[in-house]
Protein backbone atom coordinates (compact mmCIF):
# COMPACT_ATOMS: atom_id res chain seq x y z
CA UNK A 1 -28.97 -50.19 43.83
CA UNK A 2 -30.73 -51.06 40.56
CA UNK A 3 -32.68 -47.89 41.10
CA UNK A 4 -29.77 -45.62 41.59
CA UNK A 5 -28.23 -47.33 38.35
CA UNK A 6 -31.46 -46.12 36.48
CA UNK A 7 -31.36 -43.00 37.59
CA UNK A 8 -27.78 -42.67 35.90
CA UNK A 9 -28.93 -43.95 32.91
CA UNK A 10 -31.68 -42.04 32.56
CA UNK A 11 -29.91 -38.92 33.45
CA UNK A 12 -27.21 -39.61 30.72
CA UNK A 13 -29.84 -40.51 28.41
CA UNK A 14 -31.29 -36.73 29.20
CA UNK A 15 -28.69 -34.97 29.00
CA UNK A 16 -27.17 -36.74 25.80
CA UNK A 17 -30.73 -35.68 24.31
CA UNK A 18 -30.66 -32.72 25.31
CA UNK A 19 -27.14 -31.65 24.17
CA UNK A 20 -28.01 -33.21 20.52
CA UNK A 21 -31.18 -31.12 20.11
CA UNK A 22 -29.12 -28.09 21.28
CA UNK A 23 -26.10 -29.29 18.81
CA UNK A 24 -29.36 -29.40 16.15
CA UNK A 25 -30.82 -26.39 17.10
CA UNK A 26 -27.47 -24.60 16.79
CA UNK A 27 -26.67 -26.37 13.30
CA UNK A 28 -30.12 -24.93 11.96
CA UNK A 29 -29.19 -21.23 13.28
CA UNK A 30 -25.65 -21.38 11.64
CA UNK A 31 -27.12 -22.54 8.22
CA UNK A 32 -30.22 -20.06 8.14
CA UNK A 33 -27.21 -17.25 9.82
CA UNK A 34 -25.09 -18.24 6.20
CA UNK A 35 -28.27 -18.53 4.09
CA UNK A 36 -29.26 -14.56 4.53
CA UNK A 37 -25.75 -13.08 5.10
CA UNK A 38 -26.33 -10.35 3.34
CA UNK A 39 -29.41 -7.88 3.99
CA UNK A 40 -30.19 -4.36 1.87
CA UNK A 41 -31.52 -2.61 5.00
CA UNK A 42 -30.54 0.89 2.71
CA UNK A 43 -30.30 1.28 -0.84
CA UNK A 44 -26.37 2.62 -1.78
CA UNK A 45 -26.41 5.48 -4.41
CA UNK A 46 -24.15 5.24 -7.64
CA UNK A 47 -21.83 7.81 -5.65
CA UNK A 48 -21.97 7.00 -2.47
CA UNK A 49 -18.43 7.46 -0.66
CA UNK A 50 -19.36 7.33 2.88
CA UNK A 51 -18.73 3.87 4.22
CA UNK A 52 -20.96 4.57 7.09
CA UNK A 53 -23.72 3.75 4.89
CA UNK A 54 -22.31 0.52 2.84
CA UNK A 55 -21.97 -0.22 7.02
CA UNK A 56 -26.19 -0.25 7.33
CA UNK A 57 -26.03 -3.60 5.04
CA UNK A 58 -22.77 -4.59 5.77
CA UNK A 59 -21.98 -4.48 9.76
CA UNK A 60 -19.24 -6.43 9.66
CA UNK A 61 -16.79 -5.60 7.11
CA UNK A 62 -18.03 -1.87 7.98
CA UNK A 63 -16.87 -2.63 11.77
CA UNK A 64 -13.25 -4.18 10.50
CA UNK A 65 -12.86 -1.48 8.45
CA UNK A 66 -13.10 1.11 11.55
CA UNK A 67 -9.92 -0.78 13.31
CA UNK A 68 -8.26 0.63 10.63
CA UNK A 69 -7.31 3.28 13.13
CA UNK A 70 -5.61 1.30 15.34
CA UNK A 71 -1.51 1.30 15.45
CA UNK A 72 0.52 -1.58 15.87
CA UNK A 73 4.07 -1.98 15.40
CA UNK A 74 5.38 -4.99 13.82
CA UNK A 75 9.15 -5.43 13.51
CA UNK A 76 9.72 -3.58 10.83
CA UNK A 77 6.59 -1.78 10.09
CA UNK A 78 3.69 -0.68 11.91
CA UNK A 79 3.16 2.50 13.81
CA UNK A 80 3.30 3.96 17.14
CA UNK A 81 0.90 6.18 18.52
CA UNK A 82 3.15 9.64 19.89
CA UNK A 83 1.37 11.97 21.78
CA UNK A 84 1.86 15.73 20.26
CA UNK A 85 0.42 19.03 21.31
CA UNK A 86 -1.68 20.42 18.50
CA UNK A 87 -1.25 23.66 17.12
CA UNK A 88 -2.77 26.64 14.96
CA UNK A 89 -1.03 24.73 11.60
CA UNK A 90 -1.69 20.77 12.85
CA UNK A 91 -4.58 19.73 15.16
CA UNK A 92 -3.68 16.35 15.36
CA UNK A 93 -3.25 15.25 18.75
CA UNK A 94 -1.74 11.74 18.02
CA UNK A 95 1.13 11.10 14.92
CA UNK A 96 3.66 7.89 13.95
CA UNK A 97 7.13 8.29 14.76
CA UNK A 98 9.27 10.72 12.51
CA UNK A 99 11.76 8.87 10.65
CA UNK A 100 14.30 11.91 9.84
CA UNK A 101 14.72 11.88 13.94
CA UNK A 102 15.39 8.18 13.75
CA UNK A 103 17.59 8.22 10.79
CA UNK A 104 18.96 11.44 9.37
CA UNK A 105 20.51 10.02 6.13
CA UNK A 106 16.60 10.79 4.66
CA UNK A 107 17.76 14.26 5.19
CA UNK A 108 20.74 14.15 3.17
CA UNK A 109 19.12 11.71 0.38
CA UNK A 110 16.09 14.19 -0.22
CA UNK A 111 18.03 17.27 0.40
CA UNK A 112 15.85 20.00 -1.46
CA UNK A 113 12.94 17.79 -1.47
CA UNK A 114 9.60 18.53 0.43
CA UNK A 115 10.33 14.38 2.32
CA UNK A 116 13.48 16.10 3.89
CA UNK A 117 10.76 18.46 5.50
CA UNK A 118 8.46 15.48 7.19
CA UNK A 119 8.45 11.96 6.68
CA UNK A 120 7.07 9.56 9.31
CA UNK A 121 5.84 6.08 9.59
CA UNK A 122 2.64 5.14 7.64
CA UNK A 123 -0.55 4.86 9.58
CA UNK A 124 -3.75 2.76 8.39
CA UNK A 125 -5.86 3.89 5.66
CA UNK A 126 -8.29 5.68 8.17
CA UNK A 127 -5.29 8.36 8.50
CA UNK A 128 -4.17 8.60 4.81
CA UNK A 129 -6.30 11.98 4.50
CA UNK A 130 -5.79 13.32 7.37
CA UNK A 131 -1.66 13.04 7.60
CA UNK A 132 -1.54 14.34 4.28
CA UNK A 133 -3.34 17.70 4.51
CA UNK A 134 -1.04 18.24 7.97
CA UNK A 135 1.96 16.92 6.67
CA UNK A 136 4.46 19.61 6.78
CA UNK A 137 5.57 19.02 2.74
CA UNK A 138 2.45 20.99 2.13
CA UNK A 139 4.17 24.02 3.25
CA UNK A 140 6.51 23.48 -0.04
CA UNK A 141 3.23 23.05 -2.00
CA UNK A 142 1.42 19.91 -3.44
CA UNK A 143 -0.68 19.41 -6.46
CA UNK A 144 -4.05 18.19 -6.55
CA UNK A 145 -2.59 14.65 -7.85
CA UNK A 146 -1.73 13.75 -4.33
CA UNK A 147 -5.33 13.06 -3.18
CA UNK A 148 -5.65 10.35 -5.71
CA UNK A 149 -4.64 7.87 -3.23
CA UNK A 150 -5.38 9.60 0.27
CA UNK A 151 -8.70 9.68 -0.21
CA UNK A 152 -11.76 8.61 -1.31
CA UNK A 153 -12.09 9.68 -5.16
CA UNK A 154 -14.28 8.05 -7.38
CA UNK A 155 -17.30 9.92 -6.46
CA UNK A 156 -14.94 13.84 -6.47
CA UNK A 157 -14.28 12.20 -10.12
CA UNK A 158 -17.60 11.67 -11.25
CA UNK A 159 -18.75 14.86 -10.16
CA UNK A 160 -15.87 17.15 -11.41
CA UNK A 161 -15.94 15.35 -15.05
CA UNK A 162 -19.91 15.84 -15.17
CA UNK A 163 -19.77 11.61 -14.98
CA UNK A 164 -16.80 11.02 -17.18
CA UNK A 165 -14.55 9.57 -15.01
CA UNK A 166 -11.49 10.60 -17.25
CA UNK A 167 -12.36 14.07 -17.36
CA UNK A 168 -12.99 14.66 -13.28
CA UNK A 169 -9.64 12.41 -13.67
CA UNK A 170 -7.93 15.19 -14.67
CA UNK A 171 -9.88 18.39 -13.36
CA UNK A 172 -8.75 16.90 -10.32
CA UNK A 173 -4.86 16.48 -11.01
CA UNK A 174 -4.53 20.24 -11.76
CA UNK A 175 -6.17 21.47 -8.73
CA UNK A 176 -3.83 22.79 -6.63
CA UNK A 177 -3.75 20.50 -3.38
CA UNK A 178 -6.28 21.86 -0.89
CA UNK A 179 -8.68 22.95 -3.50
CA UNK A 180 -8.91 19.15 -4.31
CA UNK A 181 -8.97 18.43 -0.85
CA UNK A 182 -12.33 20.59 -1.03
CA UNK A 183 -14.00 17.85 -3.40
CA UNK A 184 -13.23 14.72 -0.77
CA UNK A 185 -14.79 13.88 2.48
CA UNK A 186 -13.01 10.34 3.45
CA UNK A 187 -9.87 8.11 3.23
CA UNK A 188 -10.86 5.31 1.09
CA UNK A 189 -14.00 3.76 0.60
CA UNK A 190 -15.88 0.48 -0.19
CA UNK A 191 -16.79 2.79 -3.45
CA UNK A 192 -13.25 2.70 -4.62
CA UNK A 193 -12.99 -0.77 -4.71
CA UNK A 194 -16.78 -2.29 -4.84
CA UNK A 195 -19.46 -1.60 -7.54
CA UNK A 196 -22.35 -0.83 -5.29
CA UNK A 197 -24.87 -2.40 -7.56
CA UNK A 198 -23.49 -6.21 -7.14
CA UNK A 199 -20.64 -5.44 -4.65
CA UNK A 200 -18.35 -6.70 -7.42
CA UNK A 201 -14.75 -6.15 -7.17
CA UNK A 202 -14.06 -2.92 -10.03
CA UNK A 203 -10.87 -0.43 -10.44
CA UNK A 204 -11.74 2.78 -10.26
CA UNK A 205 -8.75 5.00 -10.73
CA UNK A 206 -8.02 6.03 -14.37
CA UNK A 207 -4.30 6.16 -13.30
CA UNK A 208 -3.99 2.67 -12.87
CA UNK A 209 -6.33 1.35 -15.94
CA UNK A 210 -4.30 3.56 -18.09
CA UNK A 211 -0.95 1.80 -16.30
CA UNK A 212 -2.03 -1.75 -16.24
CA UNK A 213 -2.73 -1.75 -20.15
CA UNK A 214 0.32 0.12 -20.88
CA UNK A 215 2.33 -3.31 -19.10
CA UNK A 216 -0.29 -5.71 -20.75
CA UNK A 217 0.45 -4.38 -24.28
CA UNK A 218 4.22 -4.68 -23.14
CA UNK A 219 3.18 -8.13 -22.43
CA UNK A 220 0.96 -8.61 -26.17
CA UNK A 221 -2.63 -7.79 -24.53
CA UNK A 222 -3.99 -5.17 -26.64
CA UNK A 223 -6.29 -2.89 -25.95
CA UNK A 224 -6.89 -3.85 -21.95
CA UNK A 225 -9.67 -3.46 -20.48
CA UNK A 226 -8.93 -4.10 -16.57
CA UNK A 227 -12.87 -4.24 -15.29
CA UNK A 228 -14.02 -6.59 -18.04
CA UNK A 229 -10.58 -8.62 -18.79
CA UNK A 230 -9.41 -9.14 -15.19
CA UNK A 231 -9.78 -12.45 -13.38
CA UNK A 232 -11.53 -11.89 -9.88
CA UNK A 233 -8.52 -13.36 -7.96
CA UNK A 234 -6.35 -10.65 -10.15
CA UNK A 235 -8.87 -7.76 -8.57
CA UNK A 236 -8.09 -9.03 -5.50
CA UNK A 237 -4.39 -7.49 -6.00
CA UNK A 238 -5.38 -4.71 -8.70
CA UNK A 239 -8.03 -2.46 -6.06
CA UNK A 240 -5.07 -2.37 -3.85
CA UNK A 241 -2.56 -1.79 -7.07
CA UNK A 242 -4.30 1.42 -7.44
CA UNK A 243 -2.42 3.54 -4.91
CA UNK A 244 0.34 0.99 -3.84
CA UNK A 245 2.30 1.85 -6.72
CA UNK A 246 5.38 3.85 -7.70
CA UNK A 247 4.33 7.06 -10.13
CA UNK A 248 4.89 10.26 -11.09
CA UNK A 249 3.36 13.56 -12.11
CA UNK A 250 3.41 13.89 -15.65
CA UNK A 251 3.40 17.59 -17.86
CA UNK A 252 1.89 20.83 -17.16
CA UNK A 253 -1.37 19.14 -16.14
CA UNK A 254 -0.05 17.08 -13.40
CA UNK A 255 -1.44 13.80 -14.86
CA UNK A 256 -1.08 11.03 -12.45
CA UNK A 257 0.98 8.27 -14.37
CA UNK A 258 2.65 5.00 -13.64
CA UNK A 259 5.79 4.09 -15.67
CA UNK A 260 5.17 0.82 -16.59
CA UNK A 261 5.43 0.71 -20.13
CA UNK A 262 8.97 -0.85 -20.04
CA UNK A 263 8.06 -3.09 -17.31
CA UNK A 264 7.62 -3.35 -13.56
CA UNK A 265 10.88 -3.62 -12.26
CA UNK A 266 12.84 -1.01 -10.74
CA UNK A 267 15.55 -0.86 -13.59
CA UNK A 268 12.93 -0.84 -16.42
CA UNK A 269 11.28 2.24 -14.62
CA UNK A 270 14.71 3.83 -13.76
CA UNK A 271 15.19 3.24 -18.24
CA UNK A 272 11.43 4.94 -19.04
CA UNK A 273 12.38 8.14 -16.16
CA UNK A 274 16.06 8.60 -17.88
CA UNK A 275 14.82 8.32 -21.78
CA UNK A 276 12.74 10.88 -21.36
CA UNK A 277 14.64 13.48 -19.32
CA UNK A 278 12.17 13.12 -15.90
CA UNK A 279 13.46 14.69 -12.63
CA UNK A 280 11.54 15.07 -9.26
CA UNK A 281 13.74 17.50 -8.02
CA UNK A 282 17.47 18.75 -7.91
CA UNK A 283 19.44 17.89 -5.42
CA UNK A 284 19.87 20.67 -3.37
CA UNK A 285 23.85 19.45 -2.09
CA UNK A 286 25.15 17.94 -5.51
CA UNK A 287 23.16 19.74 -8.03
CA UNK A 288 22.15 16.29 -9.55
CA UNK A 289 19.11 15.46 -11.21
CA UNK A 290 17.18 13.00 -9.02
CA UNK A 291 14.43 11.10 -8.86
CA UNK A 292 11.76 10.05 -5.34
CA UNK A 293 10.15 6.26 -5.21
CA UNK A 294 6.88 6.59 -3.93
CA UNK A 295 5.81 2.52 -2.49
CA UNK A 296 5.68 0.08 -5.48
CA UNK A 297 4.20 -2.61 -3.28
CA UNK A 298 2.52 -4.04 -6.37
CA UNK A 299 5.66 -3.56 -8.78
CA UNK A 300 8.03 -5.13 -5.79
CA UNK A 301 5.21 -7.84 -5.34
CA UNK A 302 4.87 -8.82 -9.07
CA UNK A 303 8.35 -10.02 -9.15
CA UNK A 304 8.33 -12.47 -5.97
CA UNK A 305 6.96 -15.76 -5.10
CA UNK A 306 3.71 -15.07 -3.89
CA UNK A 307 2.56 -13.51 -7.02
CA UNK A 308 4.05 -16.17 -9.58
CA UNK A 309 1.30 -18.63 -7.20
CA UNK A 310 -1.39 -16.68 -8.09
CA UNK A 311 -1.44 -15.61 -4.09
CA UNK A 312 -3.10 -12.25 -4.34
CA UNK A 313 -2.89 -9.19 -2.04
CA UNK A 314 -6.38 -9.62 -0.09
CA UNK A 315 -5.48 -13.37 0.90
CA UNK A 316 -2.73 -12.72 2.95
CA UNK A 317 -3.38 -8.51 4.07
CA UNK A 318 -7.40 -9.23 4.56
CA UNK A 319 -7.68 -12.84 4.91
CA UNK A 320 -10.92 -14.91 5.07
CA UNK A 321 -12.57 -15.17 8.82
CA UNK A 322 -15.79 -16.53 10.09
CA UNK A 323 -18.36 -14.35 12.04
CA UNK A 324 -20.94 -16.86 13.20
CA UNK A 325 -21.85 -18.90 10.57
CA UNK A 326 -20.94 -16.01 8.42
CA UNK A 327 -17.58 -16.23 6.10
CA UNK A 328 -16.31 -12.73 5.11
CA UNK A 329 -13.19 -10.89 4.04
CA UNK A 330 -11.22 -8.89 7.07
CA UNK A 331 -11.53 -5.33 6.06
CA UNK A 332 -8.98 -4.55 8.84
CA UNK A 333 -6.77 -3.87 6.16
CA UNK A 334 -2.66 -4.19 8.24
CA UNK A 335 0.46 -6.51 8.36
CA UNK A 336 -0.51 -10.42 7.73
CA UNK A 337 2.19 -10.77 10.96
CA UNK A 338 -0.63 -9.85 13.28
CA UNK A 339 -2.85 -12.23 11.73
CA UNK A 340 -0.39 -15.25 10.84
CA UNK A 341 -2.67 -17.95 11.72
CA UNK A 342 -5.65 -16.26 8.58
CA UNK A 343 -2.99 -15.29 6.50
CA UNK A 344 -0.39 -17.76 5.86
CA UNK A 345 -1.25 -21.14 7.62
CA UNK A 346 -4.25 -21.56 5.03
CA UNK A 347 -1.47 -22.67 3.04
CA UNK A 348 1.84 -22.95 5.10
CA UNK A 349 1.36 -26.29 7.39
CA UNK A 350 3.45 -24.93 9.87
CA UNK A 351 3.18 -23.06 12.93
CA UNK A 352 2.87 -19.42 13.85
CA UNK A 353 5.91 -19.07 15.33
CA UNK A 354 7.68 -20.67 12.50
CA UNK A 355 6.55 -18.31 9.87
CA UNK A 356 6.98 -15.46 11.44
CA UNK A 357 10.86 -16.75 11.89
CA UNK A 358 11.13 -17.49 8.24
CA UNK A 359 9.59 -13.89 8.22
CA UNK A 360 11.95 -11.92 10.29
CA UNK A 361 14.77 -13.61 8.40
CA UNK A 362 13.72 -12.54 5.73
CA UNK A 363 13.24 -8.87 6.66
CA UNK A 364 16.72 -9.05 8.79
CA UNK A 365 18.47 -9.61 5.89
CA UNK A 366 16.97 -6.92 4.10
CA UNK A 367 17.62 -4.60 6.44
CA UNK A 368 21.14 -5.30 6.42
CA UNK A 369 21.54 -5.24 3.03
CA UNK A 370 19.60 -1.41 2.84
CA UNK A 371 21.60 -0.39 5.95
CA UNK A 372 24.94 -1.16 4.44
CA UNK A 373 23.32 0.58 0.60
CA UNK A 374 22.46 3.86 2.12
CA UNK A 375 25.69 4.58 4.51
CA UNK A 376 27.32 3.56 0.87
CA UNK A 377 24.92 6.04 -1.08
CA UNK A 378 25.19 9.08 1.51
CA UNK A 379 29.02 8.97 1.61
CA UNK A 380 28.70 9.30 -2.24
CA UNK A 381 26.46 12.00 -1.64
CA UNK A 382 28.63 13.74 0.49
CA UNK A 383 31.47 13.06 -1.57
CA UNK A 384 30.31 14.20 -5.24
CA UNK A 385 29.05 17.41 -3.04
CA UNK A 386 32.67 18.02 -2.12
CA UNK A 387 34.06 17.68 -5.66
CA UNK A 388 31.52 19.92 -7.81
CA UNK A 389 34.09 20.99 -10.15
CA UNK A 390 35.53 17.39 -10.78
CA UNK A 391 35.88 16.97 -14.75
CA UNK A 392 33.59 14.14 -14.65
CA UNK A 393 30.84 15.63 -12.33
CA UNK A 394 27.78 14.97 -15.05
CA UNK A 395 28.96 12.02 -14.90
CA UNK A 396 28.61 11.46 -11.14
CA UNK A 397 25.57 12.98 -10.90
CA UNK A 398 23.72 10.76 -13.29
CA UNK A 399 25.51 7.62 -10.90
CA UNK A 400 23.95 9.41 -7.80
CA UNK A 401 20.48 9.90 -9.58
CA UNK A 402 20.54 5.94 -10.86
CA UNK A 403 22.05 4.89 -7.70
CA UNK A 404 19.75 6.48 -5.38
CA UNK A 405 16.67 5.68 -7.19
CA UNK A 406 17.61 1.77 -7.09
CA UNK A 407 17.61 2.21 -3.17
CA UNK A 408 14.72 4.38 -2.63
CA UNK A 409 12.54 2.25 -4.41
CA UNK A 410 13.59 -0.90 -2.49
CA UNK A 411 13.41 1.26 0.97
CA UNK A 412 10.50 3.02 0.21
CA UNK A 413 8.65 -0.32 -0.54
CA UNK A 414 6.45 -1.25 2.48
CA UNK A 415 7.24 -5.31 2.77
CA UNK A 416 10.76 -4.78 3.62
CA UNK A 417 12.12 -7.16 1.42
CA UNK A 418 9.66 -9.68 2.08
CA UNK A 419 7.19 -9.09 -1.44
CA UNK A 420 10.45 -10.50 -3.31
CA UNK A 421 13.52 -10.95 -1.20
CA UNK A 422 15.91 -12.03 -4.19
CA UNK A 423 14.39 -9.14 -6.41
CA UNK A 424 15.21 -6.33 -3.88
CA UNK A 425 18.65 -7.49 -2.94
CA UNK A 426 19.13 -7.27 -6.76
CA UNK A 427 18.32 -3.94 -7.03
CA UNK A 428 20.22 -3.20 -3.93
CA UNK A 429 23.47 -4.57 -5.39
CA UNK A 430 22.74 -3.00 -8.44
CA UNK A 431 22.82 0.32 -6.45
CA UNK A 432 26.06 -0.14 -4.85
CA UNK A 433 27.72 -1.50 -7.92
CA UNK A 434 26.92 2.53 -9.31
CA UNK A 435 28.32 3.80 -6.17
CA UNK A 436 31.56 1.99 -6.75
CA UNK A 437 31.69 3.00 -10.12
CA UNK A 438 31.07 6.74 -8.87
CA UNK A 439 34.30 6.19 -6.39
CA UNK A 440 36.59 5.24 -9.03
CA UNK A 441 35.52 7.73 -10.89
CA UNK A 442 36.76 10.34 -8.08
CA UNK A 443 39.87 8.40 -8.36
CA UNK A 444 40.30 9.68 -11.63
């Protein structure tokens, strides 16, 4: 008996040894893993836009970044991967959902507008090239402008401008579409975001230095430089602030520009578009001078609560993970609601479920509000269409241009609402409040 209770022990003892020199052993390997994280197995060149090779030092993020392809629906956002049959004018084999067949009030919105031609769901950034050189609004003609933020530039820059970036800035803008599309190999890249020297966080799209020190001047920074006056936590929302923007093409030469230099709400850039005359298109149905909203994710953003916290775009839409010992930043770049538990409860002490309820009600309630905005803004449409020689038609036709913009720029923003829920049902009710003063002006 005293035997057998030996035995025991001793087993216990060996296997409790065991296990801690194991539990050692694996300690060491996780604190050597974190201690050389980061291995130059290839030198990157200056211009280097291929992220195949940033992926020979950097596996990981390189490997996130290639899930970029992948398409998930969320509940309001998303995509879902239709089967088509390609053809002679679009080989694509696989496209998002078209959103004229699921709501046909885009048609009457953008009537005369190259949007009232194709406009479906956005897909992840590894499609952002591709579905723009099929799209079928190319068939009403594009300008070189539009690769800016479907593809990977810097380098197409560089090159054009003889390495001035401002110059190949340019050259590039007044390219006509597919002969900039000649000058680009990729959607975007760790180049336009990472300096390949230190793998520091850097802007490179003149657009958007030019934008951000129009706003900072507004704000009594002069002179702002964004790569050497930025914050690190503020480049963490100004790489994505590049293309996530709302903008427009400005004189002969097709200059991308952001309209920031009355502010970044939706009213101060309605103001800067009307004082100086600025029209996307006319409205093929009402005759009315009108403008498009492109996605002002960053202007929409600026004005909620995340933002005033100092939260920045890569904390909650590329979150922090561990791989091994290893902590890096996701570089599958898609909705935080497929990713709840990296994205919010770092800071929300709640659960999963939870959040994505305060979530949904949030984005609910948006949709509501936009649903009950545009069957408000189309009947106006319809209506100012029917009455084109009413005495006070100039006047109606500036309501629909204001009116419209208001909602496009809250619909065309790619939160839903949820960047700054009070801020977007504020521009929604300004909207309708112009509609209603459009009706009683039919009255008269």
């Amino acid at each position: 008996m005293k035997t057998k209770k030996t035995l025991i022990i001793g087993l216990a003892s060996f296997v409790t040894i065991v296990s801690c020199i194991l539990l050692i052993l694996n300690i060491f390997e996780r604190k050597v893993e974190s201690k050389y994280q980061i291995v130059h197995l290839k030198p990157i060149g200056p211009l280097e836009d291929d992220p195949a090779v940033w992926g020979v030092n950097f596996p990981y993020q390189y490997e996130d970044y290639l899930k970029s392809v992948d398409q998930v629906r969320t509940r309001y956002g998303g995509s879902e991967a239709i089967q088509r049959v390609p053809d002679g004018d679009d080989p694509r084999s696989v496209v998002a959902q078209d959103k004229l067949k699921l709501d046909k009030r885009f048609i009457t919105m953008w009537s005369g507008y190259a949007f009232s031609k194709d406009f479906r769901e956005e897909r992840g950034h590894a499609y952002m090239l591709e579905d723009q050189i099929h799209t079928k609004r190319q068939k009403v003609g594009q300008p070189g402008t539009c690769i800016n933020c479907h593809a990977s530039t810097y380098s197409a820059m560089m090159k054009l401008g003889d390495g001035d970036l401002n110059k190949g800035f340019h050259a590039l803008n007044k390219l006509p579409y597919f002969e900039a599309a000649k000058n680009v190999k990729h959607p975007v890249s760790c180049i336009d975001c990472h300096n390949p020297k230190d793998m520091s966080l850097r802007v490179t799209r003149p657009a958007f230095m030019e934008g951000i020190k129009t706003f900072k001047k507004l704000q009594g920074i002069h002179d702002y430089d964004v790569n050497k006056m930025a914050s690190r936590q503020e480049m963490r929302t100004y790489t994505c602030a590049q293309c996530h923007v709302e903008y427009y093409f400005k004189g002969e030469g097709k200059t991308l520009t952001y309209p920031w230099s009355k502010g970044l709400k939706a009213d101060d850039m309605l103001e800067y578009y009307n004082e100086m005359g600025f029209k996307d298109w006319t409205h093929k149905l009402t005759k009315a001078e009108v403008l498009k909203a492109q996605h002002p994710e960053f202007e929409t953003y600026s004005q909620g609560i995340h933002a005033k916290s100092g939260v920045s775009c890569v904390d909650c839409h590329m979150p922090y993970k561990k791989v091994g010992a290893i902590k890096i930043t996701d570089h599958h770049v898609n909705s935080p609601m497929l990713k709840t538990n990296r994205s919010c409860r770092t800071c929300h002490n709640i659960s999963e479920d939870k959040l994505l309820e305060r979530v949904n009600n949030i984005q609910d309630k948006n949709h509501e509000m936009k649903d009950i905005v545009f069957d408000a803004l189309v009947s106006y449409i319809k209506k100012v269409e029917n009455n084109s020689n009413h005495p006070k038609i100039k006047k109606m036709q500036k309501i629909q241009r204001d009116a419209q913009f208001l909602f496009d720029f809250v619909e065309a923003e790619n939160s839903n609402g949820f960047h700054a829920p009070q801020e977007s049902a504020r521009v929604l009710l300004k909207s309708l409040n112009l509609i209603r003063k459009g009706e009683e002006l039919l009255q008269k």
